[in-house]
Protein backbone atom coordinates (compact mmCIF):
# COMPACT_ATOMS: atom_id res chain seq x y z
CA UNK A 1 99.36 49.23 72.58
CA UNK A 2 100.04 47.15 75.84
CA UNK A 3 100.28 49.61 78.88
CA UNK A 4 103.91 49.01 79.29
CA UNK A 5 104.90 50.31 75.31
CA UNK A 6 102.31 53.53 76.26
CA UNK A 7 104.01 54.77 79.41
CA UNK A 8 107.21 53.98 77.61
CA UNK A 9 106.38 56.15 75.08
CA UNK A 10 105.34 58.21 77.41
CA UNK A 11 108.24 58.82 79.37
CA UNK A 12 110.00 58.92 75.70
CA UNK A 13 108.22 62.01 75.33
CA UNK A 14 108.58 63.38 78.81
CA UNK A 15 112.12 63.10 78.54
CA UNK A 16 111.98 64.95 75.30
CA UNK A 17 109.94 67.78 76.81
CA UNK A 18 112.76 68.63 79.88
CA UNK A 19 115.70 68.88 76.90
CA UNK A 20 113.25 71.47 75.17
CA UNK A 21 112.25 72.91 78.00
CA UNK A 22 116.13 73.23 79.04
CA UNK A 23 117.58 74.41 75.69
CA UNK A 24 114.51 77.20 75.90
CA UNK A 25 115.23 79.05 79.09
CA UNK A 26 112.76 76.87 80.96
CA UNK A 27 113.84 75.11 84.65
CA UNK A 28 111.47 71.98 85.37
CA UNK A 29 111.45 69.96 88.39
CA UNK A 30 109.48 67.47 88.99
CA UNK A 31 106.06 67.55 91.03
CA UNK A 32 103.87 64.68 91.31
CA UNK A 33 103.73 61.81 88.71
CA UNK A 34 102.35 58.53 90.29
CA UNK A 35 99.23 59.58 92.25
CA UNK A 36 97.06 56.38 94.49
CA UNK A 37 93.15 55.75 94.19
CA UNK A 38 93.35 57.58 98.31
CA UNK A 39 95.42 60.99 97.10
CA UNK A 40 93.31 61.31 94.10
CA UNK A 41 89.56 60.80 96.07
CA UNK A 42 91.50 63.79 98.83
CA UNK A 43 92.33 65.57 95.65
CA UNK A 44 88.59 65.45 94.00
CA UNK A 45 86.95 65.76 97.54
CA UNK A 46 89.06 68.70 98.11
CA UNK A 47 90.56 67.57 101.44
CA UNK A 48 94.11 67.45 102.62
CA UNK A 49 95.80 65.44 105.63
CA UNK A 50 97.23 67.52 108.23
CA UNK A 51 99.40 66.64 111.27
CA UNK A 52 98.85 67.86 114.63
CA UNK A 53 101.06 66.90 117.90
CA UNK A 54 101.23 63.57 115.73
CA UNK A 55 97.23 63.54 115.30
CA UNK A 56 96.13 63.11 111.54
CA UNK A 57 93.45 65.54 110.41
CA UNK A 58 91.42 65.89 107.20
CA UNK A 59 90.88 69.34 106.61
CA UNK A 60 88.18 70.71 103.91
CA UNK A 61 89.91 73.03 101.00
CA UNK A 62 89.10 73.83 97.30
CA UNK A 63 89.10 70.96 95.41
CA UNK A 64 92.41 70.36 93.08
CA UNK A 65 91.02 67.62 91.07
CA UNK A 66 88.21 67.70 88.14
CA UNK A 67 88.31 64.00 88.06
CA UNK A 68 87.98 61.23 90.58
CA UNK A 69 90.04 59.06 88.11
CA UNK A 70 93.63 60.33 87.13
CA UNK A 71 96.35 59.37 84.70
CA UNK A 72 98.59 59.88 87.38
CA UNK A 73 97.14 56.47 88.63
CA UNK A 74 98.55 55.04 85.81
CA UNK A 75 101.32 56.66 85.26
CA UNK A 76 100.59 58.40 82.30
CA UNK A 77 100.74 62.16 84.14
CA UNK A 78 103.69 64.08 85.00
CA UNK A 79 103.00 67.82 87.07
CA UNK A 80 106.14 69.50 86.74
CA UNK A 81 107.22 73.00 88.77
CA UNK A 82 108.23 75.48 85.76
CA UNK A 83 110.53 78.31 86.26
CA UNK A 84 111.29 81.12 83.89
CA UNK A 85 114.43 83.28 84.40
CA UNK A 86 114.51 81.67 88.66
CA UNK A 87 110.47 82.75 88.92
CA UNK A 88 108.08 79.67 89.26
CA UNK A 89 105.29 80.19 87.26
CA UNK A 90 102.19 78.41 86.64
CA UNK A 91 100.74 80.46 84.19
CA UNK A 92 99.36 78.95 81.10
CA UNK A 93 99.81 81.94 79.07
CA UNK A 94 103.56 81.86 79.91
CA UNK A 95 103.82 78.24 79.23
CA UNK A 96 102.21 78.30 76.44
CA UNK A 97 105.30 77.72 74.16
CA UNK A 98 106.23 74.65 76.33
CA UNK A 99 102.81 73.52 75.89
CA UNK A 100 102.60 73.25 72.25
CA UNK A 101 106.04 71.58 72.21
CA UNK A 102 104.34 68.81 74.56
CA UNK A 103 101.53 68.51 72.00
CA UNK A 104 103.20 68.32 69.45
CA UNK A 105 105.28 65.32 69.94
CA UNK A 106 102.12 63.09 70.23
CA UNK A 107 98.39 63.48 69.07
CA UNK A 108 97.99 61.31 72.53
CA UNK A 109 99.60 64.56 74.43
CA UNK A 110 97.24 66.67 76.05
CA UNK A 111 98.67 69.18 78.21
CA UNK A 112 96.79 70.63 81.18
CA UNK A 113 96.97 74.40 80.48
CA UNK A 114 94.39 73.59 78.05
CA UNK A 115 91.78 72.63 80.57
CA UNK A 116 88.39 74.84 80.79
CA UNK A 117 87.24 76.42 83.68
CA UNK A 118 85.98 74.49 86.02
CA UNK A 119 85.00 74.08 89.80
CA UNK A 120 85.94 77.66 90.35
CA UNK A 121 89.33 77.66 88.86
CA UNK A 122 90.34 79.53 86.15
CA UNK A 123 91.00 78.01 82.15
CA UNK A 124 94.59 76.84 82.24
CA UNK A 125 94.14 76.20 85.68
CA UNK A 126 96.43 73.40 85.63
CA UNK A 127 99.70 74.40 83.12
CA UNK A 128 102.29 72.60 85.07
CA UNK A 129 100.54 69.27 84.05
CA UNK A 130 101.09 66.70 81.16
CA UNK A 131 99.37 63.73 79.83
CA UNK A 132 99.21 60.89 77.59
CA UNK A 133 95.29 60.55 76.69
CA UNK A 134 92.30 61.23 77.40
């Protein structure tokens, strides 16, 4: 399928999730979806831009990245901000149910409360994330 059709169907998806998510008690708003080659490498490298009297530093922190490739470079990512009853949560065992929604509307879906342990984060390290492949 031509890259176009896939983040179409993508989206298709996406938009599907927020309705569930909405008619379930869930509040989603939208985090980061279109990520560059630069934010991902700071991501991976664990290293973050600060500002200082208008001086740019990098500063060394925990890496949030397992990958130095993303779907977010493609646009084939979405991390949402997911709120139960006003509380943001990132917890994959309370976002479980949306989750297996995501997953269920593709066998392409992968959604990142599934992801192992890794790099000193925890499994489900990374519930407010979904995907389209591998």
């Amino acid at each position: 399928m031509a890259s176009s059709n896939e983040q179409w169907e993508f989206l298709k998806d996406i938009a599907k999730l927020i309705a569930w998510a909405d008619e379930n008690g869930y509040k989603m708003t939208a985090g980061e979806a279109y990520r560059t080659q630069d934010q991902q490498n700071l991501y991976y490298y664990g290293l973050e831009t600060r500002v200082n009297n208008g001086d740019v530093f990098l500063v060394e922190r925990h890496p949030r990245s397992d990958v130095p490739v993303s779907k977010h470079q493609s646009r084939m990512a979405m991390d949402f901000n997911i709120f139960i009853d006003g509380e943001l949560t990132y917890d994959a065992d309370r976002l479980r149910a949306v989750g297996e929604y995501w997953k269920s509307l593709s066998p392409k879906n992968i959604w990142g409360g599934d992801f192992k342990a890794s790099r000193g984060k925890p499994k489900g390290w990374d519930a407010g994330h979904f995907q389209r492949g591998k």
